[in-house]
N, C-alpha and C. Protein backbone atom coordinates (compact mmCIF):
# COMPACT_ATOMS: atom_id res chain seq x y z
N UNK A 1 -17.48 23.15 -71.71
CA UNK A 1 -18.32 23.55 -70.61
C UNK A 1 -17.64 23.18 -69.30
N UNK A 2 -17.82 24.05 -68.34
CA UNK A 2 -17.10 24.25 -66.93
C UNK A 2 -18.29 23.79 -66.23
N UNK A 3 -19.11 24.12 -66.01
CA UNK A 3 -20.32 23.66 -64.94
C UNK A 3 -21.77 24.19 -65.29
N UNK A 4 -22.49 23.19 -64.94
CA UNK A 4 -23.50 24.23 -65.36
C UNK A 4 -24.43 24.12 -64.40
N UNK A 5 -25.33 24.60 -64.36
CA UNK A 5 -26.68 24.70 -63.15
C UNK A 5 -27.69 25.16 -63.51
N UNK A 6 -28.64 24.35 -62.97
CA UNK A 6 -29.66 24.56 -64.08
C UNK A 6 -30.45 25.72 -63.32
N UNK A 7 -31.47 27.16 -63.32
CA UNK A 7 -31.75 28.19 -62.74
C UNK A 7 -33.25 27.65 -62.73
N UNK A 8 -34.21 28.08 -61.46
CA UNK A 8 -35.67 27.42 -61.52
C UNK A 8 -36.22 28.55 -62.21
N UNK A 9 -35.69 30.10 -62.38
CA UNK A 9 -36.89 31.16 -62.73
C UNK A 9 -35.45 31.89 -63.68
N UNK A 10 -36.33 33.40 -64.55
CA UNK A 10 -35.58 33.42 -65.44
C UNK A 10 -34.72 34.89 -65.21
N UNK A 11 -35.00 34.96 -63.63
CA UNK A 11 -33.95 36.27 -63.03
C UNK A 11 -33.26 35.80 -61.65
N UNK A 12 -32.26 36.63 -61.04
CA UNK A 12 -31.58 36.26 -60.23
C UNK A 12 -30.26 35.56 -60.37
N UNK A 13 -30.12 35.54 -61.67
CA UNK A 13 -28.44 34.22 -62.18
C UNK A 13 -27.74 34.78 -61.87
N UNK A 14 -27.14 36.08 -61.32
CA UNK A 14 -25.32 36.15 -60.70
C UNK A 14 -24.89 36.96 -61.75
N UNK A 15 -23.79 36.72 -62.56
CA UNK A 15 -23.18 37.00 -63.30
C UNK A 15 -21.69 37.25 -63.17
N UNK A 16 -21.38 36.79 -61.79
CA UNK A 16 -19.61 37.96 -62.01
C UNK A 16 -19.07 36.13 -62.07
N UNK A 17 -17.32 36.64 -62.61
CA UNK A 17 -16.53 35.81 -62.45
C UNK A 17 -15.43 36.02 -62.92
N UNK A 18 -14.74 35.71 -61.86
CA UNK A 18 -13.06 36.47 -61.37
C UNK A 18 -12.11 35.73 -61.08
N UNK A 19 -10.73 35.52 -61.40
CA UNK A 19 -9.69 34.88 -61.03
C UNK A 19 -9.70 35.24 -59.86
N UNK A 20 -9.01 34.84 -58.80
CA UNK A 20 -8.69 35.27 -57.43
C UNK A 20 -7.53 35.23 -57.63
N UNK A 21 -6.61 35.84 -56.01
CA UNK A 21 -5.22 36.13 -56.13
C UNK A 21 -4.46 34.85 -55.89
N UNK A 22 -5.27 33.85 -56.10
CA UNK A 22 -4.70 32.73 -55.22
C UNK A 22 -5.19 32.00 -56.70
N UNK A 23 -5.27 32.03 -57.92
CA UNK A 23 -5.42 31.52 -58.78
C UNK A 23 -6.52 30.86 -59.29
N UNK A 24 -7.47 30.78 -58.32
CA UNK A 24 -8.64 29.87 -58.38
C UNK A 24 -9.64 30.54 -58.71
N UNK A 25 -10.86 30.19 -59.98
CA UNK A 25 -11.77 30.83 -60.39
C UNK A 25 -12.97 30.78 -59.58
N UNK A 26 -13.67 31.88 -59.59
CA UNK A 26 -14.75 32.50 -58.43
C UNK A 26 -16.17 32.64 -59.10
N UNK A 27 -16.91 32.39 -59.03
CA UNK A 27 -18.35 32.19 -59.75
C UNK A 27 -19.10 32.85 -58.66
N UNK A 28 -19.71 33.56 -59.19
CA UNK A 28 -21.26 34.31 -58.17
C UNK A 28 -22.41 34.12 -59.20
N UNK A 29 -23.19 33.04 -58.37
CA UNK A 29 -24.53 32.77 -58.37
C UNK A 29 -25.97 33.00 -57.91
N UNK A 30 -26.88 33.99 -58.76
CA UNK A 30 -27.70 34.03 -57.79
C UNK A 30 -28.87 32.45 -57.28
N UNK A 31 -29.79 32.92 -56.89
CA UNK A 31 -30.40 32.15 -55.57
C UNK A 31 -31.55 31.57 -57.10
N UNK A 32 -31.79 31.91 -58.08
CA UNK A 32 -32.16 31.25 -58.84
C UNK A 32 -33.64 31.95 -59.42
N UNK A 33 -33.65 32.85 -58.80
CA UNK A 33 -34.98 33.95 -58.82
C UNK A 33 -36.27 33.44 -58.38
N UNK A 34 -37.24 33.88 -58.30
CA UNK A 34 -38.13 34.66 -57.68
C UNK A 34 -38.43 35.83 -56.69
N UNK A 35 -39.90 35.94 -56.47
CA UNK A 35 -39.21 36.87 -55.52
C UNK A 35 -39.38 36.28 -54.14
N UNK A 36 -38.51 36.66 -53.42
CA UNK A 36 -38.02 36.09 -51.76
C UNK A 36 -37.59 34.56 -51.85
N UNK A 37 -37.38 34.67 -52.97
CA UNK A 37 -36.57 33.00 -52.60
C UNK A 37 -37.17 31.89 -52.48
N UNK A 38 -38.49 31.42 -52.66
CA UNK A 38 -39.62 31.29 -52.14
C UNK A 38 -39.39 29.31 -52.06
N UNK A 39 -38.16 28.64 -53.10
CA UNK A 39 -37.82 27.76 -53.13
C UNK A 39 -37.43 26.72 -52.08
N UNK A 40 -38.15 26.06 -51.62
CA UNK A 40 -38.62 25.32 -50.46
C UNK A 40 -37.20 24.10 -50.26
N UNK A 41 -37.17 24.16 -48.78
CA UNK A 41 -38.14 24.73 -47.88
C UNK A 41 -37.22 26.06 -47.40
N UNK A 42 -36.02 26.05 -47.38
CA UNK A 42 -35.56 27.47 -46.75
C UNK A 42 -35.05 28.34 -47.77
N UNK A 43 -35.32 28.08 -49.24
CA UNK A 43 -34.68 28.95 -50.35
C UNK A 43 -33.14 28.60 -50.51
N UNK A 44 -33.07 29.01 -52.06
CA UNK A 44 -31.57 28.41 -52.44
C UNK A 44 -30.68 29.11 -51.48
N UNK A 45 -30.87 30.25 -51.43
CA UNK A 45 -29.45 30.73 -50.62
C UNK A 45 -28.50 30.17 -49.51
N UNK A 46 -29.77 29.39 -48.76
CA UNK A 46 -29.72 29.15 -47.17
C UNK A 46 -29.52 27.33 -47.80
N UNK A 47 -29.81 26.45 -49.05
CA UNK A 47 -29.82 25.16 -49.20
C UNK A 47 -28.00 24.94 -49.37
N UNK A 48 -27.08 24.22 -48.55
CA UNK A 48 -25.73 23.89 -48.83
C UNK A 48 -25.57 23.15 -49.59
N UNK A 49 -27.24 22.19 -50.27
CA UNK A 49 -27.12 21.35 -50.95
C UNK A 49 -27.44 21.94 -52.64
N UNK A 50 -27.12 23.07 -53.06
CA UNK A 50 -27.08 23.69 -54.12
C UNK A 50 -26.19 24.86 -54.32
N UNK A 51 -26.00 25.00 -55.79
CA UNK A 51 -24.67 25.81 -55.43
C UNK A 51 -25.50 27.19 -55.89
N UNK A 52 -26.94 27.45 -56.24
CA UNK A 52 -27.91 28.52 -56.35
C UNK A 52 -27.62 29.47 -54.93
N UNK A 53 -27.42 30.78 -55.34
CA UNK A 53 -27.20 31.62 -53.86
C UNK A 53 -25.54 31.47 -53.67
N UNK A 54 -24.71 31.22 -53.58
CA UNK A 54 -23.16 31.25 -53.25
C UNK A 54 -22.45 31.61 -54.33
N UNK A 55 -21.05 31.86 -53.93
CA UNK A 55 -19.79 32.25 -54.06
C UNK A 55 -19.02 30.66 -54.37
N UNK A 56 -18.81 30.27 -55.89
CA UNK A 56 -17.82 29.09 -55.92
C UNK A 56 -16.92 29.05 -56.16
N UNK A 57 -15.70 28.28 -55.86
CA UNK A 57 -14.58 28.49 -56.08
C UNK A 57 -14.01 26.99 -56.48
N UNK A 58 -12.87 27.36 -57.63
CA UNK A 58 -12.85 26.05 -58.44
C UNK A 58 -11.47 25.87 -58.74
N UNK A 59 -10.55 25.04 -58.77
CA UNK A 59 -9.09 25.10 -59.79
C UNK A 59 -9.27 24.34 -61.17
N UNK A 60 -9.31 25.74 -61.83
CA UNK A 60 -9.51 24.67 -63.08
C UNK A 60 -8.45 24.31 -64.09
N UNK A 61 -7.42 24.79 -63.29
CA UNK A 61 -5.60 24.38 -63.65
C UNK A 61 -5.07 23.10 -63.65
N UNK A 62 -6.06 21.87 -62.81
CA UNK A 62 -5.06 20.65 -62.53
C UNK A 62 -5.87 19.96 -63.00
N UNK A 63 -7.81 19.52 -63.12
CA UNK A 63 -7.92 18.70 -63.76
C UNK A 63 -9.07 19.16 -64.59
N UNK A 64 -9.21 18.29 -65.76
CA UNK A 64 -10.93 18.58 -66.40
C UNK A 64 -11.69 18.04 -66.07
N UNK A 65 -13.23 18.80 -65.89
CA UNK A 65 -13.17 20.46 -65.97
C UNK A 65 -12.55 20.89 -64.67
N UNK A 66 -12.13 21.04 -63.65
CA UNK A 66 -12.37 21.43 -62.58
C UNK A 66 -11.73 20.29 -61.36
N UNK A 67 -11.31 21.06 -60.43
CA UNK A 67 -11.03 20.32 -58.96
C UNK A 67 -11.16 21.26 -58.17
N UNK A 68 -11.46 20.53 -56.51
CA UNK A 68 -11.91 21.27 -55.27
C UNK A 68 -10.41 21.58 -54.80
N UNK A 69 -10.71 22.95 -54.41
CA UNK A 69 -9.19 23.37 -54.02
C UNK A 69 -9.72 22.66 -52.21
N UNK A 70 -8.45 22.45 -52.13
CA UNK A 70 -8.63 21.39 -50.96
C UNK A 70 -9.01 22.09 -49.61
N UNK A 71 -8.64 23.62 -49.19
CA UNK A 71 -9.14 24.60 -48.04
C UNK A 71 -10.57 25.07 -48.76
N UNK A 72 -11.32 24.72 -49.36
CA UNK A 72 -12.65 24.99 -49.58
C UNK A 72 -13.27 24.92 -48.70
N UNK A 73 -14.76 24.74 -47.55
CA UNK A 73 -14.89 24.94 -46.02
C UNK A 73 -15.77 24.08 -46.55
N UNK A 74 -16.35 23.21 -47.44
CA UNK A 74 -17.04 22.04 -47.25
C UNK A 74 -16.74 20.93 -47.70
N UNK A 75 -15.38 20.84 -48.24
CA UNK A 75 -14.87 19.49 -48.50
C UNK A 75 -15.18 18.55 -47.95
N UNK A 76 -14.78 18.38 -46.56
CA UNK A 76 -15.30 17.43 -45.90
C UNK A 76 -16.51 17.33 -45.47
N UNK A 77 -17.83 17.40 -46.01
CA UNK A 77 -19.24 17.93 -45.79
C UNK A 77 -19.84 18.79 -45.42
N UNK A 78 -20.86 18.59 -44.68
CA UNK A 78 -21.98 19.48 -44.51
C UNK A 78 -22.55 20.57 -45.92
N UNK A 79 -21.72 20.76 -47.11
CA UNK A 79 -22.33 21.47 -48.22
C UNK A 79 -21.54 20.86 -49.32
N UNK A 80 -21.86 21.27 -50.32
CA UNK A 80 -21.53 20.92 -51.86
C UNK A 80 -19.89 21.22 -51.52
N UNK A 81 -18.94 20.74 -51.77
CA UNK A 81 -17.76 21.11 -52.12
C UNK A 81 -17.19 22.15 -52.85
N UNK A 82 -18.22 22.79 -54.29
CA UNK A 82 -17.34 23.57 -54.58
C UNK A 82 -18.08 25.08 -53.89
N UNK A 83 -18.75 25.22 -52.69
CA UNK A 83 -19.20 26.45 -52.27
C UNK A 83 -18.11 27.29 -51.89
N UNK A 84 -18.05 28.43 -51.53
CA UNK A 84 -17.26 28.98 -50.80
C UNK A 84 -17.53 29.70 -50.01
N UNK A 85 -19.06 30.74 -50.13
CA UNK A 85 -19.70 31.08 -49.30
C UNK A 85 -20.73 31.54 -49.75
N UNK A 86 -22.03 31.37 -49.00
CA UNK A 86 -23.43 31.23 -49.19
C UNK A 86 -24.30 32.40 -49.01
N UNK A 87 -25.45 32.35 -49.01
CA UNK A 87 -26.31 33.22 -48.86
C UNK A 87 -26.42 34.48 -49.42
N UNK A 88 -26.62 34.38 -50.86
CA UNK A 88 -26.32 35.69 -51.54
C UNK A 88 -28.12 35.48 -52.06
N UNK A 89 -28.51 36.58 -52.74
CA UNK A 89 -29.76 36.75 -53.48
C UNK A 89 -29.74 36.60 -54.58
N UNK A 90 -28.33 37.86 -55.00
CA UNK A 90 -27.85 37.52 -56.80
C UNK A 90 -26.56 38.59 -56.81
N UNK A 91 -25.62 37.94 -56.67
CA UNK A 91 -23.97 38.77 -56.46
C UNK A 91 -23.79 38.88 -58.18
N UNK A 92 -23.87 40.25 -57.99
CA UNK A 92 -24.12 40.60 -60.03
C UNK A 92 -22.43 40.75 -60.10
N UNK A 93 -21.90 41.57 -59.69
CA UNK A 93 -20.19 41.99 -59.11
C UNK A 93 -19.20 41.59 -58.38
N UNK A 94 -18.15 41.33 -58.39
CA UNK A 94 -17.22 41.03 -57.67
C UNK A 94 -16.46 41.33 -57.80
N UNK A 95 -15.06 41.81 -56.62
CA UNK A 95 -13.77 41.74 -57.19
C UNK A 95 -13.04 42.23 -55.88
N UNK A 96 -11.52 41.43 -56.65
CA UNK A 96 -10.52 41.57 -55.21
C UNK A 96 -9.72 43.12 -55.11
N UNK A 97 -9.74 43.33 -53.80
CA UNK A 97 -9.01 44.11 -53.48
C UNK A 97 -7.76 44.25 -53.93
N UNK A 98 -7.29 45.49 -54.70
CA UNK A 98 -5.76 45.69 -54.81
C UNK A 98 -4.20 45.29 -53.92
N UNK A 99 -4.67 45.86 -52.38
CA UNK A 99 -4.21 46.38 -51.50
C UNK A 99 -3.79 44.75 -51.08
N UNK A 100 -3.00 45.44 -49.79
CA UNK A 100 -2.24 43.91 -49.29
C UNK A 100 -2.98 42.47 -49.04
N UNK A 101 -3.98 43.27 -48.72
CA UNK A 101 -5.69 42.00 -47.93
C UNK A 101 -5.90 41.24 -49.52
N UNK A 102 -5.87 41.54 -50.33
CA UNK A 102 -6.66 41.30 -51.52
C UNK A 102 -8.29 40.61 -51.04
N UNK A 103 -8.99 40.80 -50.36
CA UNK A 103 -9.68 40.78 -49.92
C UNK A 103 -11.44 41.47 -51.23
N UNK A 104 -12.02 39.82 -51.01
CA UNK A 104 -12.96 39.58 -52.25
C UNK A 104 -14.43 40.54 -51.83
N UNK A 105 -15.02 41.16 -52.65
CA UNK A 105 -16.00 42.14 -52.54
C UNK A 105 -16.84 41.92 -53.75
N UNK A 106 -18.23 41.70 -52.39
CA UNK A 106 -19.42 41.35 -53.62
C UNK A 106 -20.43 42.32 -53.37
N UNK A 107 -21.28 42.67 -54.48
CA UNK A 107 -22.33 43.51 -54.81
C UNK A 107 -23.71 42.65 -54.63
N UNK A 108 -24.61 42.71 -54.17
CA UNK A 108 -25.49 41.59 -54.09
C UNK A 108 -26.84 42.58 -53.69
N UNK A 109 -27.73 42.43 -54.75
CA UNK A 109 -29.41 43.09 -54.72
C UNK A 109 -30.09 42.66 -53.37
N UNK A 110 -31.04 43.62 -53.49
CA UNK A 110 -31.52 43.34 -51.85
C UNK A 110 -32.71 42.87 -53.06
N UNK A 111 -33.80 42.40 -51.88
CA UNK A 111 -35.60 42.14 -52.51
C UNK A 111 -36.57 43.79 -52.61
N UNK A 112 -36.64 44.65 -51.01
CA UNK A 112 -37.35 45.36 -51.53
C UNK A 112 -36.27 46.96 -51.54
N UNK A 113 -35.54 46.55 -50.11
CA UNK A 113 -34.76 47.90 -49.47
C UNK A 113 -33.78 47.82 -49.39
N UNK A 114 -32.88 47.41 -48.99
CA UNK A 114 -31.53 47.09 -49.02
C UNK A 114 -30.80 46.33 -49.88
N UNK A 115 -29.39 47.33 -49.96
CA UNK A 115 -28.69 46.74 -51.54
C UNK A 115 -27.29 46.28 -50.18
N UNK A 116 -26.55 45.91 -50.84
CA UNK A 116 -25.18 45.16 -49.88
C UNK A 116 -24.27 45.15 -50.54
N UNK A 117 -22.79 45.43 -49.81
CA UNK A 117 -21.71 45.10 -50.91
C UNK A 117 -20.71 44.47 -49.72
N UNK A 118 -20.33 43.04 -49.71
CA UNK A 118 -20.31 42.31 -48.85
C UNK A 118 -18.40 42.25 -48.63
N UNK A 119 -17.84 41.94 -48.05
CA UNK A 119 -16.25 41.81 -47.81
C UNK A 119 -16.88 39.98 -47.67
N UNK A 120 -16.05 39.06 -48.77
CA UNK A 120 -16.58 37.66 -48.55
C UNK A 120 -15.54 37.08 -48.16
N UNK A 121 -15.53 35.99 -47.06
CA UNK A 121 -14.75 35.57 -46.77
C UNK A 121 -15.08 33.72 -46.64
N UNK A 122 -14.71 33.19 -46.49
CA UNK A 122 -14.38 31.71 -47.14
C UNK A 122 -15.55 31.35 -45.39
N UNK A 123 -16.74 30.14 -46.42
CA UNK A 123 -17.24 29.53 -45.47
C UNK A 123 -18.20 30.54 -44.66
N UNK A 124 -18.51 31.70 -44.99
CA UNK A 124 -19.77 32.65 -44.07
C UNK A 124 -21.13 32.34 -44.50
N UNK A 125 -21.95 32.42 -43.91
CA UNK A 125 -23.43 32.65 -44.54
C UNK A 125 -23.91 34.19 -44.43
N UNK A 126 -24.14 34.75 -45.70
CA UNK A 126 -24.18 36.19 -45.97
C UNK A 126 -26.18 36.14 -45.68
N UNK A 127 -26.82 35.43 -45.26
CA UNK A 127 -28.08 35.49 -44.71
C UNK A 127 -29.48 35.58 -45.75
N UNK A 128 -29.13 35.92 -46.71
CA UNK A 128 -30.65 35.77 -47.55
C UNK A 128 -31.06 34.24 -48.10
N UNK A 129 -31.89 33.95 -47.60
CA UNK A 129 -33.32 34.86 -47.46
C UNK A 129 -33.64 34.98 -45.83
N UNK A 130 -33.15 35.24 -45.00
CA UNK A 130 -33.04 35.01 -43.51
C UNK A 130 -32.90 36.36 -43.55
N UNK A 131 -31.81 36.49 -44.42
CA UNK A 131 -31.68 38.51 -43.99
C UNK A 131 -31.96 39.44 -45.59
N UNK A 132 -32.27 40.77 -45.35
CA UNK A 132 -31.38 41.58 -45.97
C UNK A 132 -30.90 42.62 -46.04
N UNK A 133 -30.35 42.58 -46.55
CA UNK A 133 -28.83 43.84 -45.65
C UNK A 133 -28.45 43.02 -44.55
N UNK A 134 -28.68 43.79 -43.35
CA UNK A 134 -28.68 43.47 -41.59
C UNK A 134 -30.49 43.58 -41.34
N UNK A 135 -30.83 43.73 -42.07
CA UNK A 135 -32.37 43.42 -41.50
C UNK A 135 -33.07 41.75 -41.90
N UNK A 136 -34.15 41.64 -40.95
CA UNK A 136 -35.04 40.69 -40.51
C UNK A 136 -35.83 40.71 -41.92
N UNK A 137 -35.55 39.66 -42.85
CA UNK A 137 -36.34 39.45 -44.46
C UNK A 137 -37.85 38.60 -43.53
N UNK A 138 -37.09 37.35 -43.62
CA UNK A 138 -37.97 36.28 -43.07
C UNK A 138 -38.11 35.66 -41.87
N UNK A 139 -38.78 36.34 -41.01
CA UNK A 139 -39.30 36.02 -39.22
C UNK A 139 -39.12 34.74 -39.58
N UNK A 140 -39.99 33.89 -39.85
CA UNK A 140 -40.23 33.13 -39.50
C UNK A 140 -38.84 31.76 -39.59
N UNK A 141 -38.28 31.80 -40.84
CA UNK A 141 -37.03 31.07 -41.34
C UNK A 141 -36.00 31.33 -39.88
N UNK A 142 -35.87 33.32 -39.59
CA UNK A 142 -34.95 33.53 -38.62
C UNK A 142 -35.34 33.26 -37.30
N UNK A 143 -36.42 32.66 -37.20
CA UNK A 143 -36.59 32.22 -35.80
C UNK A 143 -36.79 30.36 -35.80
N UNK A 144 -36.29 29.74 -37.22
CA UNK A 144 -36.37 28.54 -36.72
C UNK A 144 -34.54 28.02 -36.68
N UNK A 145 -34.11 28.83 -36.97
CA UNK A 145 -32.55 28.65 -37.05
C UNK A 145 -31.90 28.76 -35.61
């Protein structure tokens, strides 16, 4: 076993997982289900203190199970170490670009209207439950931020 996490409901788990071009394995997690996230107080997506809702990234080449590749964007705090970037709902897909960018692309369910397919880049907050798509999910969350 590589990691595990435990899910509060029995939809929303993620599913993709991808080597990157840079060798390091990529986990997409969803936010842990329900609907809107409802997991207090601002929902997994938006909590840095869970890895429910993000994009992780891991080397699992140098030690067992696992080490923080050291440019991870929360090593030195403010979130879990092995995040890489946050705020997803439930990134079912992923995968890197061919082309020179190799540049990582996630698929991620909207709640009622909007579906997303995100260009991820290290350390962003992709906004749910705050957003979805580019729209206003939760007033109230996006106006205490």
């Amino acid at each position: 076993m590589l990691l595990r996490v435990d899910q509060p409901e029995f939809n929303h788990n993620g599913g993709a997982i991808v080597f990157g071009p840079d060798g390091y394995l990529y986990l997409a997690l969803g936010d842990g289900g329900g609907g809107g996230d409802v997991h207090p107080p601002i929902g997994n997506g938006q909590n840095l203190g869970k890895l429910l809702g993000s994009i992780v990234r891991l080397d699992v080449d140098s030690v067992t199970p696992y080490s923080i590749p050291s440019d991870n964007p929360f090593t030195q705090g403010g979130g879990l170490p092995e995040i890489y970037a946050y705020g997803f709902r439930n990134p079912w897909r992923m995968s890197f670009d061919r082309g020179g960018d190799r540049r990582l692309f996630a698929a991620d369910v909207g709640q009622n209207l909007w579906e997303e397919i995100n260009i991820v880049e290290k350390g962003l907050n992709y906004g749910w439950r705050i957003m979805e798509g580019n729209h206003i999910y939760d007033l109230d969350l996006a106006m205490g931020l």
